[in-house]
Protein backbone atom coordinates (compact mmCIF):
# COMPACT_ATOMS: atom_id res chain seq x y z
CA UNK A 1 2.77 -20.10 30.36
CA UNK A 2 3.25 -16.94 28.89
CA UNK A 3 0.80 -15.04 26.70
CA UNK A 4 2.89 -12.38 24.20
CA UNK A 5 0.36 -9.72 22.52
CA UNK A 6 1.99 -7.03 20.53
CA UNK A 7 -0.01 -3.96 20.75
CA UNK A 8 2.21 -1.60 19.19
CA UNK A 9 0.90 -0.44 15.76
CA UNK A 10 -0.73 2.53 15.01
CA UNK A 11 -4.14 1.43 13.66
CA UNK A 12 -3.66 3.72 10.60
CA UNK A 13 -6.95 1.94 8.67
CA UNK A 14 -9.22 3.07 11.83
CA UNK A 15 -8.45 6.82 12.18
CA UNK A 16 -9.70 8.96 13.35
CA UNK A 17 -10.73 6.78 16.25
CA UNK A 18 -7.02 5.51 16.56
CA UNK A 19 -5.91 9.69 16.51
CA UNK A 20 -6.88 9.60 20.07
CA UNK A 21 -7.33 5.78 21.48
CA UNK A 22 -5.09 2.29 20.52
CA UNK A 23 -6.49 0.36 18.41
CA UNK A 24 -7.14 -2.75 20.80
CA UNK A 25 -8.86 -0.02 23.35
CA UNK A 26 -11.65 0.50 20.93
CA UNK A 27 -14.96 -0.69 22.37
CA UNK A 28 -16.81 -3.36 20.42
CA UNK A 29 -20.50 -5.00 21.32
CA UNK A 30 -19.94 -3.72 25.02
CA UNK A 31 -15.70 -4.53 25.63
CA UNK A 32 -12.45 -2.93 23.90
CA UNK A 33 -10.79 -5.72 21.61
CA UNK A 34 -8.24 -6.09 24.02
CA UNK A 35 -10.88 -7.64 26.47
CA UNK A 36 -11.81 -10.35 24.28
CA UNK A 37 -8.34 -11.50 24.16
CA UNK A 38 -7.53 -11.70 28.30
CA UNK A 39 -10.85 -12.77 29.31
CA UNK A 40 -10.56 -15.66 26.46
CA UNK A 41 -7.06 -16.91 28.33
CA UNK A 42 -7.02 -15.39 31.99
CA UNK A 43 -8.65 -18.80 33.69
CA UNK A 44 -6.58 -20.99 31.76
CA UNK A 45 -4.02 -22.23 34.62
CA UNK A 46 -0.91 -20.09 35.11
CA UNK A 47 -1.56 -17.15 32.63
CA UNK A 48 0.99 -14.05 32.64
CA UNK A 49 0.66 -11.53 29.72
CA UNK A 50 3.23 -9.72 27.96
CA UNK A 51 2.15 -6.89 26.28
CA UNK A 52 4.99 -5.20 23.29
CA UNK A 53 3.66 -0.84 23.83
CA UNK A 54 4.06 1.51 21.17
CA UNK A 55 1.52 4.05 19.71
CA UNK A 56 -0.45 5.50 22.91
CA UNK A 57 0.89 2.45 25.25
CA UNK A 58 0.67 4.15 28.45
CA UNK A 59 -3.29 3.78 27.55
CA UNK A 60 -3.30 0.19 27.15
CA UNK A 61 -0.66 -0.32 30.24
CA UNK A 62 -3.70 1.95 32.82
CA UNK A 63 -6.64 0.03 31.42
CA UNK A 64 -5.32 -3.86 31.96
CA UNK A 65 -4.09 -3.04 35.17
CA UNK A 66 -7.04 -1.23 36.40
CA UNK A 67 -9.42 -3.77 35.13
CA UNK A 68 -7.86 -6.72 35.72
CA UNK A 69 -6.06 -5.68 39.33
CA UNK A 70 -5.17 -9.41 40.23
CA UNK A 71 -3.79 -10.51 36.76
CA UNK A 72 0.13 -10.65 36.07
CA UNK A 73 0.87 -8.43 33.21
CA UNK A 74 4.56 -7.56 31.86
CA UNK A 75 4.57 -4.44 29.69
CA UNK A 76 7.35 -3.82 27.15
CA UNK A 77 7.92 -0.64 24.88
CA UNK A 78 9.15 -1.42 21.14
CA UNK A 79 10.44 2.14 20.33
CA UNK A 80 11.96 1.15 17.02
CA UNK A 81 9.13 -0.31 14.76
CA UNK A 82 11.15 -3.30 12.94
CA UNK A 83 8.49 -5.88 12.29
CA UNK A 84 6.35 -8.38 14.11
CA UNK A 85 9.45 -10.80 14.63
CA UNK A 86 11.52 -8.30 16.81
CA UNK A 87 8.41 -6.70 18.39
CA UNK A 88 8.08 -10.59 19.79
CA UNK A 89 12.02 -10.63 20.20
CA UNK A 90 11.74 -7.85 23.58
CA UNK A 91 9.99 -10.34 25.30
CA UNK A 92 13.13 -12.62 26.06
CA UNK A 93 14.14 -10.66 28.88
CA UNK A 94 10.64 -11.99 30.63
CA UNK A 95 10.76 -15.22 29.36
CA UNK A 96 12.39 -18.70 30.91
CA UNK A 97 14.02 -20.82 27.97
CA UNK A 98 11.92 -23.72 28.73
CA UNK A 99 8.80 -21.89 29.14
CA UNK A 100 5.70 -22.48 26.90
CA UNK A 101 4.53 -19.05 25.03
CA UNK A 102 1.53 -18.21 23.22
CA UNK A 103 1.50 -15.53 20.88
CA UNK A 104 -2.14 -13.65 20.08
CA UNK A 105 -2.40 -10.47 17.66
CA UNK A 106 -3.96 -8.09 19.35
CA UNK A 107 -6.11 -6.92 16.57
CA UNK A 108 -8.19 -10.13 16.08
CA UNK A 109 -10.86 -11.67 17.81
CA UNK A 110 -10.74 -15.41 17.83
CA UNK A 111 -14.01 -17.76 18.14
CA UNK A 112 -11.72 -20.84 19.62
CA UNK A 113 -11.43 -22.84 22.39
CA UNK A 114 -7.77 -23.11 22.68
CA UNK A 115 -7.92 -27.01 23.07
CA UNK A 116 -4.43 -27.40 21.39
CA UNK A 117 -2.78 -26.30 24.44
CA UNK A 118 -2.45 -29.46 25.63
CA UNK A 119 -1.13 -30.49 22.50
CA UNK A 120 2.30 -31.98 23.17
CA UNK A 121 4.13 -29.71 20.12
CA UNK A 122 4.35 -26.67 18.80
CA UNK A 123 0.86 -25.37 17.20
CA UNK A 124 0.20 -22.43 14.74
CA UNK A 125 -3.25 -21.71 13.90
CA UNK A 126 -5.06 -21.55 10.75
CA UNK A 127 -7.68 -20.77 8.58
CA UNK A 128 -8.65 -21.78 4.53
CA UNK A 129 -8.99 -18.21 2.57
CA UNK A 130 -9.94 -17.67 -0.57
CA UNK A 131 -7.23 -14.43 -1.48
CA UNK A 132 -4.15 -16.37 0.70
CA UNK A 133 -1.78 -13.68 -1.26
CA UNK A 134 -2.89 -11.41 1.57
CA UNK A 135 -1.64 -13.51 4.38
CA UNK A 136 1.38 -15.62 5.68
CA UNK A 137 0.03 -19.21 4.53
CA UNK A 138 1.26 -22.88 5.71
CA UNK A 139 1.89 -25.69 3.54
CA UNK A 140 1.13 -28.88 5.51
CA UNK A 141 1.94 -32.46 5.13
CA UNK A 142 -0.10 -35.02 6.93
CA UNK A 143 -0.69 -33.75 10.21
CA UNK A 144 2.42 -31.02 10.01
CA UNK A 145 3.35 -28.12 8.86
CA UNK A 146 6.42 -28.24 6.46
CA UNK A 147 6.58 -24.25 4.83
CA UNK A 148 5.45 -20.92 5.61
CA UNK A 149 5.51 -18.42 3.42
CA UNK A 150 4.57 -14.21 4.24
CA UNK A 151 2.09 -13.27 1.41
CA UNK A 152 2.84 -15.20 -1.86
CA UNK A 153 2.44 -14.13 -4.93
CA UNK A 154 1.52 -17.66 -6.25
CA UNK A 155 -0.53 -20.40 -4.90
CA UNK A 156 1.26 -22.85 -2.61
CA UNK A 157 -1.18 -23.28 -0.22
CA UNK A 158 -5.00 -21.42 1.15
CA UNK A 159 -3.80 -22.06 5.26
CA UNK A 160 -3.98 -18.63 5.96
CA UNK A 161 -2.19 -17.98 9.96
CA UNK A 162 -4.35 -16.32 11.54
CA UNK A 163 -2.11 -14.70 14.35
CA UNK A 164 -2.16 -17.61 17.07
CA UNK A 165 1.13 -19.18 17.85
CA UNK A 166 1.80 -21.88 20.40
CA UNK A 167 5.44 -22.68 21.08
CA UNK A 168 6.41 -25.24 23.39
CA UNK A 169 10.01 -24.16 24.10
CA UNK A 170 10.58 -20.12 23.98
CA UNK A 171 14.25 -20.74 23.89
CA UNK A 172 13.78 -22.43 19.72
CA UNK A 173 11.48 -19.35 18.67
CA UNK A 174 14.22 -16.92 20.19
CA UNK A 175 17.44 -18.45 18.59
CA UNK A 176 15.55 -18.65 14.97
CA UNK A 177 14.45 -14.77 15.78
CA UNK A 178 17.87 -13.97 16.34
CA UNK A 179 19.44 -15.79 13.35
CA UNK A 180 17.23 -14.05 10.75
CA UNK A 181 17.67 -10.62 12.39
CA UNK A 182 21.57 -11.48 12.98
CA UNK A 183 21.27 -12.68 9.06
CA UNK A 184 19.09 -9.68 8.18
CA UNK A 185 16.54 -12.16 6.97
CA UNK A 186 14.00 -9.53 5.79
CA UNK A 187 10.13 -9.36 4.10
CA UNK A 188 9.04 -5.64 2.95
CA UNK A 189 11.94 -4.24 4.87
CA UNK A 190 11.34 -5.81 8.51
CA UNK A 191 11.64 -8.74 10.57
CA UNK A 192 8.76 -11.05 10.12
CA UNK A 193 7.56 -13.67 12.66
CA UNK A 194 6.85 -16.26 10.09
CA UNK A 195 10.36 -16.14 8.92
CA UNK A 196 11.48 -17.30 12.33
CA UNK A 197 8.67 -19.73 12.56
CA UNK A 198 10.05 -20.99 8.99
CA UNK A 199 13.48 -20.95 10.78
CA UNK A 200 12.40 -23.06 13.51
CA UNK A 201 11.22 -25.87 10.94
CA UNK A 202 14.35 -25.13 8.78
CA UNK A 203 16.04 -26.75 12.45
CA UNK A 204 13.47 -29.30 13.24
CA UNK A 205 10.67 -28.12 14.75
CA UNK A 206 7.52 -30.00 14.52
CA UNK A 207 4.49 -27.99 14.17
CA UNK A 208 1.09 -29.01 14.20
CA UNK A 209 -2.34 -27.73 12.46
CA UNK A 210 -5.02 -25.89 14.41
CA UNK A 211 -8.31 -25.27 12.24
CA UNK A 212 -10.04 -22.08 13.09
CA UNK A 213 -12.93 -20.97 12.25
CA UNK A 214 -13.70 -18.15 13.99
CA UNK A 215 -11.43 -14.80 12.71
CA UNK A 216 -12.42 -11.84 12.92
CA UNK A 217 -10.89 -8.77 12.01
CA UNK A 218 -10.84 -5.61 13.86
CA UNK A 219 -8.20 -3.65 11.94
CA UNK A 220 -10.68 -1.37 9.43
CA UNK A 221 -13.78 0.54 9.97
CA UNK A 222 -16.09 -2.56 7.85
CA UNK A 223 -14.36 -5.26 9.61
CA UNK A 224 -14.52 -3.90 13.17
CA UNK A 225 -18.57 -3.35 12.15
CA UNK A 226 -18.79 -6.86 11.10
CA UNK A 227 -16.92 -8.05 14.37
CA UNK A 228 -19.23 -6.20 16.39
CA UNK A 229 -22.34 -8.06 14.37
CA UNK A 230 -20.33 -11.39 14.77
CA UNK A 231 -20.68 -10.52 18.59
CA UNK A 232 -24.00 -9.44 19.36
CA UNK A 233 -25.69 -12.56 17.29
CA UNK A 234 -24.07 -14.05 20.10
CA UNK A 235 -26.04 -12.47 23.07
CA UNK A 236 -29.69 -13.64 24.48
CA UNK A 237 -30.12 -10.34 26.59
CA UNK A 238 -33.31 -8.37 26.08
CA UNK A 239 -33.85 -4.72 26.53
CA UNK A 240 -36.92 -3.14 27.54
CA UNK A 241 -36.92 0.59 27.43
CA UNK A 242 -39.78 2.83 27.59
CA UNK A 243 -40.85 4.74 24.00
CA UNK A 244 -37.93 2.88 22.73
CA UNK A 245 -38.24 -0.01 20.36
CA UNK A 246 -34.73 -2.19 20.47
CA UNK A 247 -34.41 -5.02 17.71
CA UNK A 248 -32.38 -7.08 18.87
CA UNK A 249 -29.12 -7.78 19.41
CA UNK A 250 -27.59 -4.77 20.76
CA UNK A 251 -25.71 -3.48 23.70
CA UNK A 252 -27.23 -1.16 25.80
CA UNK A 253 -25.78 -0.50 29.75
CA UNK A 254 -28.32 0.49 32.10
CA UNK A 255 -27.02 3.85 32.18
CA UNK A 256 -28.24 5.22 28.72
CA UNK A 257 -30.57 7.79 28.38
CA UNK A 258 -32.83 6.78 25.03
CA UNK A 259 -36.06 8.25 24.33
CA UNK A 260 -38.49 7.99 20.94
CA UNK A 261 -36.30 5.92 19.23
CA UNK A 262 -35.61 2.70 17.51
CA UNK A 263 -32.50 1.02 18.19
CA UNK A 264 -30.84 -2.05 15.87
CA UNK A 265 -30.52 -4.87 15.10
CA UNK A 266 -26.71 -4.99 15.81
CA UNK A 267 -25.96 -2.14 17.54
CA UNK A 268 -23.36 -1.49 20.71
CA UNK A 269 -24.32 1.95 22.83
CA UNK A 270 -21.52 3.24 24.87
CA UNK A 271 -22.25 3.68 28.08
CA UNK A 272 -23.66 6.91 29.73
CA UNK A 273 -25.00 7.81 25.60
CA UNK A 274 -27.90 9.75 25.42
CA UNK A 275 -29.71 9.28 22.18
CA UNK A 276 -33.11 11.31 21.14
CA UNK A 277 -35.63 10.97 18.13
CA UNK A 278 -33.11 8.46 16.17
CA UNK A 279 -32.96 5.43 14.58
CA UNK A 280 -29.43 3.65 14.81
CA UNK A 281 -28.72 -0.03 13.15
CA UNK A 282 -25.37 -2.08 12.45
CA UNK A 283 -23.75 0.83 14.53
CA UNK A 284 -21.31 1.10 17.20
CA UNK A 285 -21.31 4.13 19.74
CA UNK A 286 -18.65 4.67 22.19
CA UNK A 287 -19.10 6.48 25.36
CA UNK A 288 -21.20 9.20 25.95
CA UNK A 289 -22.11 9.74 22.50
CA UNK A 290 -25.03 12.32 22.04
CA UNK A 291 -26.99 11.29 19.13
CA UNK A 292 -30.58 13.69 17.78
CA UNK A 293 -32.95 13.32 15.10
CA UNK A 294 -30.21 10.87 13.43
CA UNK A 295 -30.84 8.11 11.05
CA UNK A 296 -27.58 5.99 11.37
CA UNK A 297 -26.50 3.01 9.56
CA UNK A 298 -23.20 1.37 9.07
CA UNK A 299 -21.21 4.00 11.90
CA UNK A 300 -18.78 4.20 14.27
CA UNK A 301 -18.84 7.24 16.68
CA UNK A 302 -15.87 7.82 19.08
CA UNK A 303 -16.62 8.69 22.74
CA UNK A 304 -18.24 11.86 23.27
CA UNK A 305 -19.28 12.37 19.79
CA UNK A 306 -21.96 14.65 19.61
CA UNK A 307 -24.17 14.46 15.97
CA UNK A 308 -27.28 16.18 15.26
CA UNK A 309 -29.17 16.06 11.43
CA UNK A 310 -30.32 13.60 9.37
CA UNK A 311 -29.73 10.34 7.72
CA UNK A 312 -25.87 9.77 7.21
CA UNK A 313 -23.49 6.83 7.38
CA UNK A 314 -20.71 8.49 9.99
CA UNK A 315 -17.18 7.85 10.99
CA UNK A 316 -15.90 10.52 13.32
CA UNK A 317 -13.51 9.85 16.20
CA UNK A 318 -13.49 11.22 20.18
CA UNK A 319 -14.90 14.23 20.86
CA UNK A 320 -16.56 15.31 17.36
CA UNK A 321 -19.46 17.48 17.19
CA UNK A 322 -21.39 17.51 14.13
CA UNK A 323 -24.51 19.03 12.90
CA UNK A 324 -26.48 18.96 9.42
């Protein structure tokens, strides 16, 4: 089986941290996003991934194959940005037309256990929502899906897809890509995977329901805070550092330098950080942040941020230095 992951977008909603660093190579509660995603699906049998590049790919491409050296990856470049259907679409060069293919957003952290994989039809995951206008949404009879629809503007259904597709044949999913693009079948000007998906039951394709529970967004500066919260409730580990009080749960590697300080609850330290006279809660701190005589709630510092002051709620990408 084949695992697609389109990583090309620009991760406009997180800058400045996506100025300098994809989006999926953001660290979260210890791991970028990305690593939540392959270490989810790696063990799973015969796993290859397919990764669709854009924005700052070559970034992405170096850190999967340096830390995962034995793991089959396939990289792809999407230079022309024409929606999530097409992006999916390059892959059919690396595909077989019998193979299985699962498609994961990169952006998203899922809490599931994939169980539907050995479901013997096509699956596309889902979740109830309260606002579905803001997703693609399924409407579902008995045990199958019979409609998608990208974004309604009236109530037909709160399924909300949550950005896990299983396909049992790739060969279906890339003749309904290539009628809708061959048919300029459009949705706000681009190419839409659920339009193909709709395709595919337009010509008979059976899909079933997965229930998910566990979605969590990564793709704004609140959401990637609440992820990282989401995460660390999660660990049992236990930090004891001298003149340092931790609350736990946070991330902290061993080689942090933290004095007279009170650290969390729900806070991830990059590693190598050196942090002095603060206190830091529902924070996340990429590497080698210097942090002094800060009190920090509800932040995101990029790596080698540097912040001296007061008590401020920060968002301030790689390499920042700021002082009050």
């Amino acid at each position: 089986m084949k695992v697609i992951i389109p990583v090309a977008g620009i991760g406009s909603r997180l800058r400045p941290h996506t100025h300098t660093v994809p989006k999926v190579l953001i660290h979260i509660a210890g791991k970028p996003i990305i690593s939540y995603i392959i270490d989810k699906l790696k063990d799973r049998g015969e796993m290859e991934f397919v990764l669709i590049l854009g924005y700052l790919g070559d970034k992405i491409r170096e850190y999967l194959l340096a830390t995962y050296p034995d793991q089959k990856f396939h990289f792809i470049d999407q230079v022309e940005r024409k929606g999530l259907g097409h992006a999916i679409y390059l892959a059919k060069d690396v595909m077989e037309a019998d193979e299985e293919v699962l498609i994961v957003l990169g952006d998203t952290i899922f809490d599931t256990d994939y169980k539907f994989l050995k479901e013997n039809r096509s699956v596309l995951a889902v979740k109830k929502v309260e606002d579905p206008r803001r997703f693609g949404v399924a409407v579902t009879k008995g045990e199958s899906i019979v409609k998608l629809v990208e974004k309604p503007a009236e109530f037909i259904s709160d399924l909300a897809l949550v950005g896990i597709y299983y396909i049992m044949k790739w060969s279906r999913l890339q003749h309904s890509i290539e009628h809708i693009m061959e048919n300029d079948i459009k949705t706000r000007g681009e190419y839409q995977l659920t339009d193909a998906l709709q395709q595919m039951i337009n010509d008979g394709e059976d899909f079933g329901v997965a229930f998910t529970e566990g979605w969590y967004d990564c793709g704004k500066p609140e959401t990637l805070l609440s992820t990282n919260k989401f995460l660390l409730s999660k660990s049992t580990e236990v930090h004891s550092l001298k003149s340092v009080i931790v609350i736990p749960p946070c991330y902290i590697p061993e080689d942090t330098d933290i004095q007279d300080s009170v650290i969390g609850p729900y806070v991830s330290v990059g590693s190598g950080s050196i942090i002095r006279s603060s206190i830091i809660k529902n924070s996340i701190l990429d590497r080698k942040s210097e942090i002094y005589n800060m009190n920090l709630d509800n932040s995101i510092l990029g790596k080698n941020a540097w912040v001296k002051g007061h008590s401020r709620q920060l968002n301030i990408g790689d390499s920042s230095e700021v002082e009050f």
